[in-house]
C-alpha atoms as a PDB file:
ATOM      1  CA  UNK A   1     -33.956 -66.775   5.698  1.00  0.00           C
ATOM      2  CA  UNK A   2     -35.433 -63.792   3.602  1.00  0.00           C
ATOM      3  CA  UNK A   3     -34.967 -61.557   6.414  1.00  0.00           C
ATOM      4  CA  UNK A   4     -31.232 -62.634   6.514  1.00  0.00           C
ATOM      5  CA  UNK A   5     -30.541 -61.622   3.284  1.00  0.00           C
ATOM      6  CA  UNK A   6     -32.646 -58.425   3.400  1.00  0.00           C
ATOM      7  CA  UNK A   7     -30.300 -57.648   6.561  1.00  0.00           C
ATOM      8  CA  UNK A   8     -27.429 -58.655   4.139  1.00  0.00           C
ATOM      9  CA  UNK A   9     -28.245 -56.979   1.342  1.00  0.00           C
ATOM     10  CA  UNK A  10     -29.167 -53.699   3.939  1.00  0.00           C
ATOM     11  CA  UNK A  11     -25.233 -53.913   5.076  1.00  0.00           C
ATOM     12  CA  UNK A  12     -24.125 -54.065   1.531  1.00  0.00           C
ATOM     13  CA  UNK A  13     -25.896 -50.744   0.546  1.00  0.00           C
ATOM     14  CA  UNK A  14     -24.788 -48.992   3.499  1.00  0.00           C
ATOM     15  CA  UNK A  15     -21.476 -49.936   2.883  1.00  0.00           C
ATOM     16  CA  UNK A  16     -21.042 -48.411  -0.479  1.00  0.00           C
ATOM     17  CA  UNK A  17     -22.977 -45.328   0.679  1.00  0.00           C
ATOM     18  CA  UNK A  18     -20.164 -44.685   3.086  1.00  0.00           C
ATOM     19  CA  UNK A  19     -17.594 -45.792   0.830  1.00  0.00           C
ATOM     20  CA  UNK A  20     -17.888 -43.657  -1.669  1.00  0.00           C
ATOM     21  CA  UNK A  21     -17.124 -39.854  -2.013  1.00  0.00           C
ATOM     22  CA  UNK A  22     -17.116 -37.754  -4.476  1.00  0.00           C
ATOM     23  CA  UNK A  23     -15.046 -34.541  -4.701  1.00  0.00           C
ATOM     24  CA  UNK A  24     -15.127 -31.566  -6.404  1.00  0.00           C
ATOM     25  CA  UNK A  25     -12.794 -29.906  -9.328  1.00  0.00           C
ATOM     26  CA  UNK A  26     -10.883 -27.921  -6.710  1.00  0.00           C
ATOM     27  CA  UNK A  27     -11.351 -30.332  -3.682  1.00  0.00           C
ATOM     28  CA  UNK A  28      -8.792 -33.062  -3.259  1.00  0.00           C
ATOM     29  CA  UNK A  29      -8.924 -36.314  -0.742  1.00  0.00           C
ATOM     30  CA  UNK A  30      -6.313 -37.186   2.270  1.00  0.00           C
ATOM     31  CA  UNK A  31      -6.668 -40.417   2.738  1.00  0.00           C
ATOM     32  CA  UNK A  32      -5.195 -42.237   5.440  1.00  0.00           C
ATOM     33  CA  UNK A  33      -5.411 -46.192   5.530  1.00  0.00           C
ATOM     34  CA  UNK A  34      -5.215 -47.015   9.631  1.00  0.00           C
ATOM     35  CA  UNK A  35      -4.045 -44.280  10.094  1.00  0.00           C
ATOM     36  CA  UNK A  36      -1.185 -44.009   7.871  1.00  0.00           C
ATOM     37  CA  UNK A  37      -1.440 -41.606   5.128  1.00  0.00           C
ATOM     38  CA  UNK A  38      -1.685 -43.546   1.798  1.00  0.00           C
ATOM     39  CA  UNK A  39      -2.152 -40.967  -1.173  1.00  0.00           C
ATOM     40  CA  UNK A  40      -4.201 -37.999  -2.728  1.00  0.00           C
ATOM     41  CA  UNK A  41      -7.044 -38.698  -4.462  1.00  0.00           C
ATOM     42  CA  UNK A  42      -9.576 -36.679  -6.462  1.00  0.00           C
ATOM     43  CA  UNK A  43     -11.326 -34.824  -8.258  1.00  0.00           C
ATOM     44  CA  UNK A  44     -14.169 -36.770  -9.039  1.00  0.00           C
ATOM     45  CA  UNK A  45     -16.058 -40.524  -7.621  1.00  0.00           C
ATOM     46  CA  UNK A  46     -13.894 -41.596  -4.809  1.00  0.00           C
ATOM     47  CA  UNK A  47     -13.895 -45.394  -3.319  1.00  0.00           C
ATOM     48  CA  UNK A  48     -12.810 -46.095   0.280  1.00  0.00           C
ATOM     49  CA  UNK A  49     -13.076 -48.937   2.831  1.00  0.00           C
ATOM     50  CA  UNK A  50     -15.069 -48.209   5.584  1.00  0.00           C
ATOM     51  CA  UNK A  51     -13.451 -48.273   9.056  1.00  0.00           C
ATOM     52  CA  UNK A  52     -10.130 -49.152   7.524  1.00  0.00           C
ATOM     53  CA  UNK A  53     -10.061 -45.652   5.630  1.00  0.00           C
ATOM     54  CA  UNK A  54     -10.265 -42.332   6.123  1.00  0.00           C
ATOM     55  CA  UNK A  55     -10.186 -39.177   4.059  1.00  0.00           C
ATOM     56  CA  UNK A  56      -9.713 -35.660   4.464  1.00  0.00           C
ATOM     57  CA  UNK A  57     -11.190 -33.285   1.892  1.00  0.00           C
ATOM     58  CA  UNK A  58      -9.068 -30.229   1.075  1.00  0.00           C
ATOM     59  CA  UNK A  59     -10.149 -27.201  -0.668  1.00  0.00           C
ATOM     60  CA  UNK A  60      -7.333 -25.588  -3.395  1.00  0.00           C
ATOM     61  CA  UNK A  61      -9.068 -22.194  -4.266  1.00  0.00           C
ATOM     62  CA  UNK A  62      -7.447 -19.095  -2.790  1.00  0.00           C
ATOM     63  CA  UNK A  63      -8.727 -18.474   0.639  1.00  0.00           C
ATOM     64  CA  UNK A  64      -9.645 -14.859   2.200  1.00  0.00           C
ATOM     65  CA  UNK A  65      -8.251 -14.410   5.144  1.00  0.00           C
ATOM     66  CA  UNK A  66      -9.329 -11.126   7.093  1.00  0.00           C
ATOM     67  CA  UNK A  67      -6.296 -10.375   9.569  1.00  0.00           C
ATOM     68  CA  UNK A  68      -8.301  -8.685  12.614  1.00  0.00           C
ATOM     69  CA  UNK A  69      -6.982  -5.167  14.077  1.00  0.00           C
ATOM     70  CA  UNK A  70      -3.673  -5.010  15.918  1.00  0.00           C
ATOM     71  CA  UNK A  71      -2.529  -2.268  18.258  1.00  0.00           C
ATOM     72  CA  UNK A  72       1.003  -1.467  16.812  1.00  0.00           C
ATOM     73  CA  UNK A  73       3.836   0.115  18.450  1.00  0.00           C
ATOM     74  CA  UNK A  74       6.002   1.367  15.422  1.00  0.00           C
ATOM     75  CA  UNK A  75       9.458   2.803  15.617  1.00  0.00           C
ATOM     76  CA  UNK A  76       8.920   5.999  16.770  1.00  0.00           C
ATOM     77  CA  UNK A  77       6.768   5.482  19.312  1.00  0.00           C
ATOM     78  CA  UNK A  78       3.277   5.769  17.317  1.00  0.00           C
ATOM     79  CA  UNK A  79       0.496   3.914  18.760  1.00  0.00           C
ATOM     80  CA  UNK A  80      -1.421   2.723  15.477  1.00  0.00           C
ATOM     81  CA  UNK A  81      -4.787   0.336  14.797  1.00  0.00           C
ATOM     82  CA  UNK A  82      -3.660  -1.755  12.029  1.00  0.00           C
ATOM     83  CA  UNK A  83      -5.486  -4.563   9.796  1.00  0.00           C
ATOM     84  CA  UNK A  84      -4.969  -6.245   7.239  1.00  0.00           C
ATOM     85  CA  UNK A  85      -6.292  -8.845   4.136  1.00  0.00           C
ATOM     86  CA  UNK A  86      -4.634 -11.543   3.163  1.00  0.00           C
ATOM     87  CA  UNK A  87      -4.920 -14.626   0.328  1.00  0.00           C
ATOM     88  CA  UNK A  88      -3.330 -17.715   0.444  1.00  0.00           C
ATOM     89  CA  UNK A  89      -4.154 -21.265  -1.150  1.00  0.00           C
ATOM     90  CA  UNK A  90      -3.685 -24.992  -0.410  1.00  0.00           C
ATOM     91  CA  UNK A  91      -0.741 -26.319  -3.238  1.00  0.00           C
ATOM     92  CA  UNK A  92       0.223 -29.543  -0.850  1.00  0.00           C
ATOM     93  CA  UNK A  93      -2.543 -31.199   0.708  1.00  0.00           C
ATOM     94  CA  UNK A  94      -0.632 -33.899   2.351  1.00  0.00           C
ATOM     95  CA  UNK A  95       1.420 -30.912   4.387  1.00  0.00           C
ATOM     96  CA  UNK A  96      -1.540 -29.066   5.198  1.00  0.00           C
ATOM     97  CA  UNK A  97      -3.116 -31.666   6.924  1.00  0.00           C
ATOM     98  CA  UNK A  98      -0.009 -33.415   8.522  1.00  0.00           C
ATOM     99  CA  UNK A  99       2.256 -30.835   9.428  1.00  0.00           C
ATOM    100  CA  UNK A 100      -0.221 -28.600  10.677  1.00  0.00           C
ATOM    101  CA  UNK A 101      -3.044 -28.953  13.230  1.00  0.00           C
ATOM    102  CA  UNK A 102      -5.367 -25.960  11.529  1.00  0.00           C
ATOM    103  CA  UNK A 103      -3.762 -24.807   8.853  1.00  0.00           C
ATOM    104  CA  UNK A 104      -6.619 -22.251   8.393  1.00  0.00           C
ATOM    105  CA  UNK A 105      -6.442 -20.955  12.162  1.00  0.00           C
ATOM    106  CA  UNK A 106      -2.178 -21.492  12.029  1.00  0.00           C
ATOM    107  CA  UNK A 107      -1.560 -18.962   9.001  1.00  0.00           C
ATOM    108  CA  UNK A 108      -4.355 -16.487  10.896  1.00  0.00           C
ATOM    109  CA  UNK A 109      -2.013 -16.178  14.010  1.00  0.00           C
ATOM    110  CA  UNK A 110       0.891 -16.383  11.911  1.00  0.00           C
ATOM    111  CA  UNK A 111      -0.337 -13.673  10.055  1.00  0.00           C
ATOM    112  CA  UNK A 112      -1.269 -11.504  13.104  1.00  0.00           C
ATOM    113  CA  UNK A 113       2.140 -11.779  14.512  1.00  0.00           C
ATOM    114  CA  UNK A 114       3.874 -11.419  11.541  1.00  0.00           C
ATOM    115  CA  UNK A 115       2.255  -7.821  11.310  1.00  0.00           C
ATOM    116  CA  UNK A 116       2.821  -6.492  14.290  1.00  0.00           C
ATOM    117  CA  UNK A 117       6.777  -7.443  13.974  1.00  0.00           C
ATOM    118  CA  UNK A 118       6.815  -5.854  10.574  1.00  0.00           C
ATOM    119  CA  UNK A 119       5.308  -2.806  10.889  1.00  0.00           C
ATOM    120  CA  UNK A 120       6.956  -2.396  14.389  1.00  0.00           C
ATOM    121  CA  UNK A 121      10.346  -1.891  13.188  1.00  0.00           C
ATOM    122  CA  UNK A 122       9.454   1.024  11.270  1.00  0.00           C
ATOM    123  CA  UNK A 123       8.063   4.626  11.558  1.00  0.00           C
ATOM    124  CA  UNK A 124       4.736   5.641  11.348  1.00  0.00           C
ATOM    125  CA  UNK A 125       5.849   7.829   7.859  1.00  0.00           C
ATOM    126  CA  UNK A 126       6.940   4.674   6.476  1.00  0.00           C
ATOM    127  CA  UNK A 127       4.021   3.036   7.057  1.00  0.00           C
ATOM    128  CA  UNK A 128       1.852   5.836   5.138  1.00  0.00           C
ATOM    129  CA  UNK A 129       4.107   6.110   2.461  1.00  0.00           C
ATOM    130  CA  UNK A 130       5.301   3.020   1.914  1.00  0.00           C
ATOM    131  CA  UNK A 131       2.916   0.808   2.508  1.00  0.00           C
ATOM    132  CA  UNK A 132       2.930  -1.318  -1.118  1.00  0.00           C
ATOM    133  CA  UNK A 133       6.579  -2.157   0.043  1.00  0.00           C
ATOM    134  CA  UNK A 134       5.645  -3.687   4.106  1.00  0.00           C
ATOM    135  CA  UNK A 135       3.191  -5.576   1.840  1.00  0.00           C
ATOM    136  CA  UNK A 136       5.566  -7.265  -0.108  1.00  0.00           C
ATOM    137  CA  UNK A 137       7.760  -7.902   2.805  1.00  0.00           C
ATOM    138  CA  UNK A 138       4.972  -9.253   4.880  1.00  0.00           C
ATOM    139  CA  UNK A 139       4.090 -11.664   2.327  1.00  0.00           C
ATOM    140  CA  UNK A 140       7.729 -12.747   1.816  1.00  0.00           C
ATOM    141  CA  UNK A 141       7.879 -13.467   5.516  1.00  0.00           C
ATOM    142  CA  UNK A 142       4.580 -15.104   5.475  1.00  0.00           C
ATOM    143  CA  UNK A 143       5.405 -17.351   2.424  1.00  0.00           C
ATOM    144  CA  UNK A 144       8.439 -18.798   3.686  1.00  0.00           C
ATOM    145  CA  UNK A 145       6.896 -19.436   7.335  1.00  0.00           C
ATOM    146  CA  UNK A 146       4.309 -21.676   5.932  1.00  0.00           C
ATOM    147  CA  UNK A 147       5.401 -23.108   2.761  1.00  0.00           C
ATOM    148  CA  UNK A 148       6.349 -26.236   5.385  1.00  0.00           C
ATOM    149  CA  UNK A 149       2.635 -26.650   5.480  1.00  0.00           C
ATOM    150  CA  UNK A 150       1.882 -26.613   2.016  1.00  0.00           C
ATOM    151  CA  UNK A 151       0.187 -22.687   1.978  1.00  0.00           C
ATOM    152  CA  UNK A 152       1.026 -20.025  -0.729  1.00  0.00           C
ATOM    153  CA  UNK A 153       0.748 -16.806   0.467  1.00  0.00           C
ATOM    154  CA  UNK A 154      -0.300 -14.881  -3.021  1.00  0.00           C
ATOM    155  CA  UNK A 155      -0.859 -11.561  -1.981  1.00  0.00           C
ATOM    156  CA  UNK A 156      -1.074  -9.233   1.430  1.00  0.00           C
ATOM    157  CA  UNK A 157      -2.673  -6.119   1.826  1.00  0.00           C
ATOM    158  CA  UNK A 158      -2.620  -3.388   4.720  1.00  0.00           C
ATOM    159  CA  UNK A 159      -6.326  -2.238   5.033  1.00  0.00           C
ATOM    160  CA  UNK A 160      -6.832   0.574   7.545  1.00  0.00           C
ATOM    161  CA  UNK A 161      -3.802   1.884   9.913  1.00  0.00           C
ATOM    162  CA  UNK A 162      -5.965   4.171  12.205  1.00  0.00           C
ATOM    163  CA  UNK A 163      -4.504   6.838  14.400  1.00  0.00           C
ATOM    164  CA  UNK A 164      -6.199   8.176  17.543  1.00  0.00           C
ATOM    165  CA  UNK A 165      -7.488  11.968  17.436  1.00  0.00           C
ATOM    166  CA  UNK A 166      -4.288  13.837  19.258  1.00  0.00           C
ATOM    167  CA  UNK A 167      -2.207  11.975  16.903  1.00  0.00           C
ATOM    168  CA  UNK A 168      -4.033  12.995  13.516  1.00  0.00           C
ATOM    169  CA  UNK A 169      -4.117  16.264  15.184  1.00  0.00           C
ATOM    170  CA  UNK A 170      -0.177  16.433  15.353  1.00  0.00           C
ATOM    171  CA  UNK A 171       0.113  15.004  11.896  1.00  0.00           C
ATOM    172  CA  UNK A 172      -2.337  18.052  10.290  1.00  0.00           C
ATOM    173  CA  UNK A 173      -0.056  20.744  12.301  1.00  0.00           C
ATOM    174  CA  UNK A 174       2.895  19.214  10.884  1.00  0.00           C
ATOM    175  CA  UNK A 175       1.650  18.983   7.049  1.00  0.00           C
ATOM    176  CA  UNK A 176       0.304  22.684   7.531  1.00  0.00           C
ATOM    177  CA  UNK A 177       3.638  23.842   8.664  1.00  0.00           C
ATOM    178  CA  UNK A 178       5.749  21.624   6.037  1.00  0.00           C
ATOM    179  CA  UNK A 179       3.523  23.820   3.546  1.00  0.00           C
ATOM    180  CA  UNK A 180       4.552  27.037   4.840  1.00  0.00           C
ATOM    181  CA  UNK A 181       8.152  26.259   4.526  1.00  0.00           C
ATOM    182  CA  UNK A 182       7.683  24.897   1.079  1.00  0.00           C
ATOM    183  CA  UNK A 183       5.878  28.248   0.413  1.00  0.00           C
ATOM    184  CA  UNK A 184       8.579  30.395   2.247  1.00  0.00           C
ATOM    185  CA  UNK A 185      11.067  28.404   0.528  1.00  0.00           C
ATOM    186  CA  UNK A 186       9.702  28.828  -3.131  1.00  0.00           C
ATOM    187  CA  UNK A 187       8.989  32.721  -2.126  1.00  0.00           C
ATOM    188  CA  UNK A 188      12.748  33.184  -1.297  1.00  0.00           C
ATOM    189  CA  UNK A 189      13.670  31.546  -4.656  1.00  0.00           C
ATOM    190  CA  UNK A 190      11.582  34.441  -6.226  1.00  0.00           C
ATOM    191  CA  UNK A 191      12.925  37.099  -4.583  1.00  0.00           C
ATOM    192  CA  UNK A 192      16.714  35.350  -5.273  1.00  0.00           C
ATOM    193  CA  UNK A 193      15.692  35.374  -8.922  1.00  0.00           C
ATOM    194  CA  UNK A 194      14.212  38.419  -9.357  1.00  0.00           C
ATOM    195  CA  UNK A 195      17.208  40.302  -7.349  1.00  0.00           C
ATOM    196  CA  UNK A 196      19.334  38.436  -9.781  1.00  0.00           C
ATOM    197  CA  UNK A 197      17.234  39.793 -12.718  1.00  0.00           C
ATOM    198  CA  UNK A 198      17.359  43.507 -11.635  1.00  0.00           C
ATOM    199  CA  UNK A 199      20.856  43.448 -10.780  1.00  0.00           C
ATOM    200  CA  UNK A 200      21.428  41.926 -14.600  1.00  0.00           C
ATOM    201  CA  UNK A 201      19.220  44.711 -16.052  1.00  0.00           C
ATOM    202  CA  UNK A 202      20.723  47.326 -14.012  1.00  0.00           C
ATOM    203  CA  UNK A 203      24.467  46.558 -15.068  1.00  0.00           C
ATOM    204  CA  UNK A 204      23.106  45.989 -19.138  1.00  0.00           C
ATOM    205  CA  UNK A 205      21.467  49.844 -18.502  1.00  0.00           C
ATOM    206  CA  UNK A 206      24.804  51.184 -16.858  1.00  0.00           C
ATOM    207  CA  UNK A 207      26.932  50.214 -19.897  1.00  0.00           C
ATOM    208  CA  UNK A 208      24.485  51.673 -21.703  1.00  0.00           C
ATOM    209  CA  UNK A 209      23.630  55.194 -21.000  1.00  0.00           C
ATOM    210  CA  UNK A 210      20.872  55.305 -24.622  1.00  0.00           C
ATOM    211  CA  UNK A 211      19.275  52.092 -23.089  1.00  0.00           C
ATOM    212  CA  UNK A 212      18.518  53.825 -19.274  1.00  0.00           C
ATOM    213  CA  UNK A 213      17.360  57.400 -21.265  1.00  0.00           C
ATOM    214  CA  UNK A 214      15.223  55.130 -23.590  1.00  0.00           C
ATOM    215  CA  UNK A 215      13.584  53.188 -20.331  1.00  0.00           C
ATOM    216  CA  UNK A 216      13.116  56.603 -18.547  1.00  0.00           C
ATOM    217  CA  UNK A 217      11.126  57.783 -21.651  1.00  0.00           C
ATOM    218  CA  UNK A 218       8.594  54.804 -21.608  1.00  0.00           C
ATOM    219  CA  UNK A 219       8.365  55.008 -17.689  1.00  0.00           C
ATOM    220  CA  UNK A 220       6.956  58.399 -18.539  1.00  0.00           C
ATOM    221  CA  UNK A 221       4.643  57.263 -21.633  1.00  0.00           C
ATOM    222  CA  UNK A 222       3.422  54.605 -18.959  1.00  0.00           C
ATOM    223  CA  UNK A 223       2.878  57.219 -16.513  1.00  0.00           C
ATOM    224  CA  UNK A 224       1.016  59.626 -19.005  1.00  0.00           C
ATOM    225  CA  UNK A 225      -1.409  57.260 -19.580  1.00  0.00           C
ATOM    226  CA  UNK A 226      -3.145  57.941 -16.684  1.00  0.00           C
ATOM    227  CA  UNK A 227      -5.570  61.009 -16.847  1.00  0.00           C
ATOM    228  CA  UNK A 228      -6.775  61.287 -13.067  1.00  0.00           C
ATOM    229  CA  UNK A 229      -3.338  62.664 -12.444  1.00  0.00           C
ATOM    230  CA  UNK A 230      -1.273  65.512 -12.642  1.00  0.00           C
ATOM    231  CA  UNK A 231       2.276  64.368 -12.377  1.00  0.00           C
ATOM    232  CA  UNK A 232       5.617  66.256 -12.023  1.00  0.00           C
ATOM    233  CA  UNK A 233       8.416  64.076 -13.626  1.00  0.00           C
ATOM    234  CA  UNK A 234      11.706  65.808 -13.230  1.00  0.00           C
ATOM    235  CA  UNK A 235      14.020  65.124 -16.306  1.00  0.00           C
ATOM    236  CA  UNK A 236      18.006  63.942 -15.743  1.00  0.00           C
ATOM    237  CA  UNK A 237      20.639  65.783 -17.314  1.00  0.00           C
ATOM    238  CA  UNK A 238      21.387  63.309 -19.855  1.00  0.00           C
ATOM    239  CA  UNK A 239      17.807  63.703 -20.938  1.00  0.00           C
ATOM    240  CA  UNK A 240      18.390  67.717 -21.298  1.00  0.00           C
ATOM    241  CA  UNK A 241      20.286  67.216 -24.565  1.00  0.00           C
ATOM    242  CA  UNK A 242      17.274  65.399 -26.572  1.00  0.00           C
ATOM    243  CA  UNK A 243      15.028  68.278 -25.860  1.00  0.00           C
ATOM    244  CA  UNK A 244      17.901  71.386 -26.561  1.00  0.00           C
ATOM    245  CA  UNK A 245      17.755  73.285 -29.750  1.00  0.00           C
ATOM    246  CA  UNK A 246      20.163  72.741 -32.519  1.00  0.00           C
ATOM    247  CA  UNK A 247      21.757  76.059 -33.584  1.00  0.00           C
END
């Protein structure tokens, strides 16, 4: 008789242990009662029946998911090495667990895929200048794919988008000769201004015959400043009549 009750009292205590749970602040409960789902529960001390019920814990923080390499084709024909970073949380636990087998492992292939489409349908200058913009439109894409699981996709970001060593060669040629057009560019907009200048000056000095005398003089007083050399300057006509007597 007292080892009956012992026994009964042993099945008692083992039955609360594995009836009750307790969850976290950010973990919630699935539970399913045989096998149909029957609510959310959590946070906190959680009772269940044994055998009859089951639960599911479910974590809500923001997951980091690190989106392995992909070999990208883009638009133009650019072989690139691609990864990626992206977060996402848990904001219906019931879908994440129903609709979807792994919702962990699902989004991670999603993800993968969703990348290589993306950035496939542009060109490799895109992708280096514009890469805040395939972020957002990766996570837009993203978002609405798995919102029927329950996942927010909060944020995406484009690590690394390697090239291979012919390819950053042919990107270095091109910069360096992009430069020397800018610079032959800005060097003919000099010499356009500066003709401009001269030809501006020279028509002010021709309608001014006291202005081009005048400029001729301190050409000469620049000239004279120099002591090394002996120099022969030979003086216009115009510039005759400053230097003839009055009488």
């Amino acid at each position: 008789m007292y080892m009956t009750a012992v026994y009964i009292v042993f099945i008692v205590i083992a039955i609360l242990v594995a009836s009750i749970r307790i969850l976290k602040e950010y973990e919630r409960g699935v539970v399913f009662t045989l096998g149909r789902f029957t609510g959310i529960k959590g946070p906190g001390l959680i009772i269940i029946i044994p055998i009859i019920q089951k639960m599911v814990k479910v974590d809500l923080r923001t997951v980091v998911l690190d989106v392995p390499s992909q070999d990208v084709i883009s638009h133009d024909n650019v072989s690139v090495n691609v990864n990626a970073v992206v977060y996402f949380r848990v904001i219906d636990p019931e879908k994440a667990i129903i609709q979807v087998e792994n919702f962990h492992d699902a989004t991670s292939q999603l993800a993968q895929t969703t990348l290589r489409s993306v950035l496939g349908g542009h060109e490799l200058d895109e992708m280096l200048a514009e890469r805040e913009r395939l972020n957002e439109d990766i996570q837009e894409i993203l978002d609405k794919q798995t919102d029927a699981w329950g996942i927010k996709i909060s944020n995406v970001e484009i690590k690394h988008i390697d090239l291979n060593e012919n390819m950053i060669r042919a990107i270095a040629k091109q910069a360096e000769a992009e430069r020397q057009r800018r610079a032959k560019v800005i060097n003919a907009k000099g010499e356009l201004e500066a003709s401009k200048n001269l030809l501006e000056a020279s028509n002010i000095l021709a309608q001014n015959p006291q202005a081009l005398q005048l400029r001729y003089l301190q050409t000469l007083s620049d000239i004279s400043n120099d002591k090394t050399n002996t120099i022969v300057f030979p003086f216009g006509s115009e510039l005759g009549k400053f230097f003839t007597p009055k009488g």
